[in-house]
N, C-alpha and C. Protein backbone atom coordinates (compact mmCIF):
# COMPACT_ATOMS: atom_id res chain seq x y z
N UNK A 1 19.85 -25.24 109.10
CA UNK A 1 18.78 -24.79 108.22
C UNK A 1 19.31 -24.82 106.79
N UNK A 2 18.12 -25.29 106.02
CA UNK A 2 19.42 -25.29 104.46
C UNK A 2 18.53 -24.08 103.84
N UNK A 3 19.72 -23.89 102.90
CA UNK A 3 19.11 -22.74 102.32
C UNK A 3 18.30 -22.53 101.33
N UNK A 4 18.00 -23.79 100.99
CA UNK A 4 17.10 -23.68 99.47
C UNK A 4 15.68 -23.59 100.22
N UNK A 5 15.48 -24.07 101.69
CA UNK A 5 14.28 -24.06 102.16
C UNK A 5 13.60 -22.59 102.49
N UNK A 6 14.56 -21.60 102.79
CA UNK A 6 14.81 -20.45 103.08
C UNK A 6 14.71 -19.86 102.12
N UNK A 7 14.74 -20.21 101.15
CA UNK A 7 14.38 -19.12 99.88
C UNK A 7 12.97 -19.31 99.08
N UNK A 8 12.35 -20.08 99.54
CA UNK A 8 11.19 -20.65 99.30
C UNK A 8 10.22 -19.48 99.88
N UNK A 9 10.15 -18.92 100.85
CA UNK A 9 8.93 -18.46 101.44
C UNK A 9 9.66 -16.67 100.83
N UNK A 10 8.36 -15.81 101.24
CA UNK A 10 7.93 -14.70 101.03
C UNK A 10 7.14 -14.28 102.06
N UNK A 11 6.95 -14.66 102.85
CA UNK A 11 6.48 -14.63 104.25
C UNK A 11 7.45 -13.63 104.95
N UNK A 12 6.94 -12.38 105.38
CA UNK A 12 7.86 -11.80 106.21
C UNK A 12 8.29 -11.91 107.63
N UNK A 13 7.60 -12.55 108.47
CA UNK A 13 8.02 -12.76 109.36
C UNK A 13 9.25 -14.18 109.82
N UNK A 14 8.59 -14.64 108.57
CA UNK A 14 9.47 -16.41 108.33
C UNK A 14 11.01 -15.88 107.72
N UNK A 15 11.02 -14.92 106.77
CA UNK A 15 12.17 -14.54 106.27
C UNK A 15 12.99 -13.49 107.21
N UNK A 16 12.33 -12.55 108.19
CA UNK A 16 13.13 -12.14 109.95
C UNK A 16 13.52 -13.50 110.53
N UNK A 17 13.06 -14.04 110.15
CA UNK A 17 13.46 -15.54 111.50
C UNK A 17 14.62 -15.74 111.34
N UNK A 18 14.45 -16.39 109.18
CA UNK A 18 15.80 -16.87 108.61
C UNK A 18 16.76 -15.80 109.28
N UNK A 19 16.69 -14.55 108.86
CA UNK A 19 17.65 -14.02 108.49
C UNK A 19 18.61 -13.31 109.80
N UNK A 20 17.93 -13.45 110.78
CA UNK A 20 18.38 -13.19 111.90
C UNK A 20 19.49 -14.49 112.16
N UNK A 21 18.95 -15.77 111.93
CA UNK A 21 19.53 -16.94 112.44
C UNK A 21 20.98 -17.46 111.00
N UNK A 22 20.37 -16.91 110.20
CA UNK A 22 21.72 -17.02 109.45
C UNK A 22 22.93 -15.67 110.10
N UNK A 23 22.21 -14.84 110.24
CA UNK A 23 23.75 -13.82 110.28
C UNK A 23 24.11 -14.40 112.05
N UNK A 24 22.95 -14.73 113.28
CA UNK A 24 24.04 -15.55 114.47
C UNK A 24 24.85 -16.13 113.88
N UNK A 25 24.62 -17.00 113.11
CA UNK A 25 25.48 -18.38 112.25
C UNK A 25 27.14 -17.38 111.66
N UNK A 26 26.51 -16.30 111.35
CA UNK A 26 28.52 -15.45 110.62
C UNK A 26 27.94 -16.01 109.28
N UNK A 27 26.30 -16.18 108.86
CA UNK A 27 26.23 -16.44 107.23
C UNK A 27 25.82 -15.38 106.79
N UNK A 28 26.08 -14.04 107.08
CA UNK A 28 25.02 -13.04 106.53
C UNK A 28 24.47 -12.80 105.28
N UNK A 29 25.47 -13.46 104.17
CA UNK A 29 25.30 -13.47 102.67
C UNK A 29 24.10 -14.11 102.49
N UNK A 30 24.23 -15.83 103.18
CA UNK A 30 22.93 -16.24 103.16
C UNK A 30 21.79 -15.57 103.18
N UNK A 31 21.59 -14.80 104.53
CA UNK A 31 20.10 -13.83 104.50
C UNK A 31 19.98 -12.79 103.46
N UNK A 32 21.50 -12.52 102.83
CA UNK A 32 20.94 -11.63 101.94
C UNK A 32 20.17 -12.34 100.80
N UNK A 33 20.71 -13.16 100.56
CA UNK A 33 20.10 -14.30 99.14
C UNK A 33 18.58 -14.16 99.53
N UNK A 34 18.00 -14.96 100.47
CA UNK A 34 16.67 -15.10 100.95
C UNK A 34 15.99 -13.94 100.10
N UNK A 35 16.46 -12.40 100.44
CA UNK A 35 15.88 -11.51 100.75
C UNK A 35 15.83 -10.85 98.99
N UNK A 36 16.95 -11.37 98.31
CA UNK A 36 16.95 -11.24 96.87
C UNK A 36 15.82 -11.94 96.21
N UNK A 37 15.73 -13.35 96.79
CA UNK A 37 15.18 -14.13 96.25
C UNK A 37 13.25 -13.69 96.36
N UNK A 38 13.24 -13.37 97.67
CA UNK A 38 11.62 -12.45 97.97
C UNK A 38 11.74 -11.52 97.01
N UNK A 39 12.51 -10.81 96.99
CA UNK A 39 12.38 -9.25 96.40
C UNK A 39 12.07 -9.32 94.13
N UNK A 40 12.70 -10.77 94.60
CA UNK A 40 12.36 -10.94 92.59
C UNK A 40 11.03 -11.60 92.93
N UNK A 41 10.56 -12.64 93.68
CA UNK A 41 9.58 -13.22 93.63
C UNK A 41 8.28 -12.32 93.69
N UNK A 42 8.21 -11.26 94.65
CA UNK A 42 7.52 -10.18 94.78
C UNK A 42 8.14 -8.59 94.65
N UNK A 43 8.00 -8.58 93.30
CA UNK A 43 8.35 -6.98 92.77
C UNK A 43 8.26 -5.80 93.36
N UNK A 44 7.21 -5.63 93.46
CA UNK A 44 5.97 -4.63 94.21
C UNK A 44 6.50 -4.52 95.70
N UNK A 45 6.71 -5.15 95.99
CA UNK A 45 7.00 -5.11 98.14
C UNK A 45 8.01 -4.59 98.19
N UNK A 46 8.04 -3.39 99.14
CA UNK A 46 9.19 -2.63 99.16
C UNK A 46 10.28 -3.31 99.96
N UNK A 47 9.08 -4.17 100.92
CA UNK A 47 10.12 -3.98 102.49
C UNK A 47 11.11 -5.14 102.17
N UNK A 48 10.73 -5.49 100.88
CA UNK A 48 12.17 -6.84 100.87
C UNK A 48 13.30 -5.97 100.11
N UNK A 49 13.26 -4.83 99.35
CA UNK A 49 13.97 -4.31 99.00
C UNK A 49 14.64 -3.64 100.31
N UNK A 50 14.13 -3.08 101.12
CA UNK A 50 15.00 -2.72 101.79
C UNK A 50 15.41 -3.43 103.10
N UNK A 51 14.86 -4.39 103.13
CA UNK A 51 15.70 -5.34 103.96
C UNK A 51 17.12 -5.75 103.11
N UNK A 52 16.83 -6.00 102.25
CA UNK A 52 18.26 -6.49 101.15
C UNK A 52 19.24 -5.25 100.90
N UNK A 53 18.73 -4.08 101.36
CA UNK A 53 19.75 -2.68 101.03
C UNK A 53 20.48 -2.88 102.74
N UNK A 54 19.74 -3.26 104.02
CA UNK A 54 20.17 -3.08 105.08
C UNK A 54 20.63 -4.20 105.43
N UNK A 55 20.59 -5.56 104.53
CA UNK A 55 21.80 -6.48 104.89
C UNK A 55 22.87 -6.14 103.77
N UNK A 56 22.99 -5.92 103.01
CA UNK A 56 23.98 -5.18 102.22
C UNK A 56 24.97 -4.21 103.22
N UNK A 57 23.96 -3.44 103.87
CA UNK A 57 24.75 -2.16 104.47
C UNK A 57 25.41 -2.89 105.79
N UNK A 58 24.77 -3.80 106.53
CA UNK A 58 25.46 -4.89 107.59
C UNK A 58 26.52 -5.36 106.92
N UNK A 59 26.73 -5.24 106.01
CA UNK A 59 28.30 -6.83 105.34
C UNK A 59 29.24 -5.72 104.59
N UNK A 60 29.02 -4.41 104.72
CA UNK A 60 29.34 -3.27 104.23
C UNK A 60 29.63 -3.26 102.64
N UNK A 61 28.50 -4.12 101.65
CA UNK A 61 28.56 -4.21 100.38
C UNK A 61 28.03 -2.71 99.94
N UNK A 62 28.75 -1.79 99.70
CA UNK A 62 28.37 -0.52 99.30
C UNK A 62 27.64 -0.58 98.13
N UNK A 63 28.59 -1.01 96.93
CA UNK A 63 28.27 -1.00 95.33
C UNK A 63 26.88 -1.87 95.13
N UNK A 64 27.01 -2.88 95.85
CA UNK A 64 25.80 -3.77 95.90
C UNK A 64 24.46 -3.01 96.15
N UNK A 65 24.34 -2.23 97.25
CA UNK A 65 23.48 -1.91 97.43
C UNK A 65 22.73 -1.11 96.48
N UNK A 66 23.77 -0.53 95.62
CA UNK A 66 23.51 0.71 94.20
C UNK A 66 22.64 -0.13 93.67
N UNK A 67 23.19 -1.41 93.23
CA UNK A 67 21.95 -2.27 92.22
C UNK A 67 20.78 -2.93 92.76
N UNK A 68 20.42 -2.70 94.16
CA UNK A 68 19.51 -3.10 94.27
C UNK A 68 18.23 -1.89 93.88
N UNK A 69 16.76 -2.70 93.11
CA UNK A 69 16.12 -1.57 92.70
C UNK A 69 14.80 -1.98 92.84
């Protein structure tokens, strides 16, 4: 799966798909990107913010998670 295709959508169920199948893969950073990339594209939506705080908290990026907002 490449990843520029994966950062394209805002679709939540399409971005669970990615992001499940990147972290099988040992890419978890990848799904976090996706989930950055939703979360600027759509401001307002919480649930990409906190999908991106709970792959943060999976890869144990502590500080990271501070800046997400």
């Amino acid at each position: 799966m490449q990843l520029t295709q994966a950062n394209e959508t805002t679709d939540e169920g399409a971005l669970r798909a990615v992001s499940l199948t990147f972290k099988a893969m040992g890419r978890p950073a990848d799904a976090v990107e996706c989930y950055e990339n939703a979360a600027r594209k759509c401001p307002g939506e919480e649930s990409f913010a906190m999908e991106t705080l709970n792959a943060y908290a999976g890869m144990g990026e502590f500080k990271k998670m501070q800046q997400v907002g």
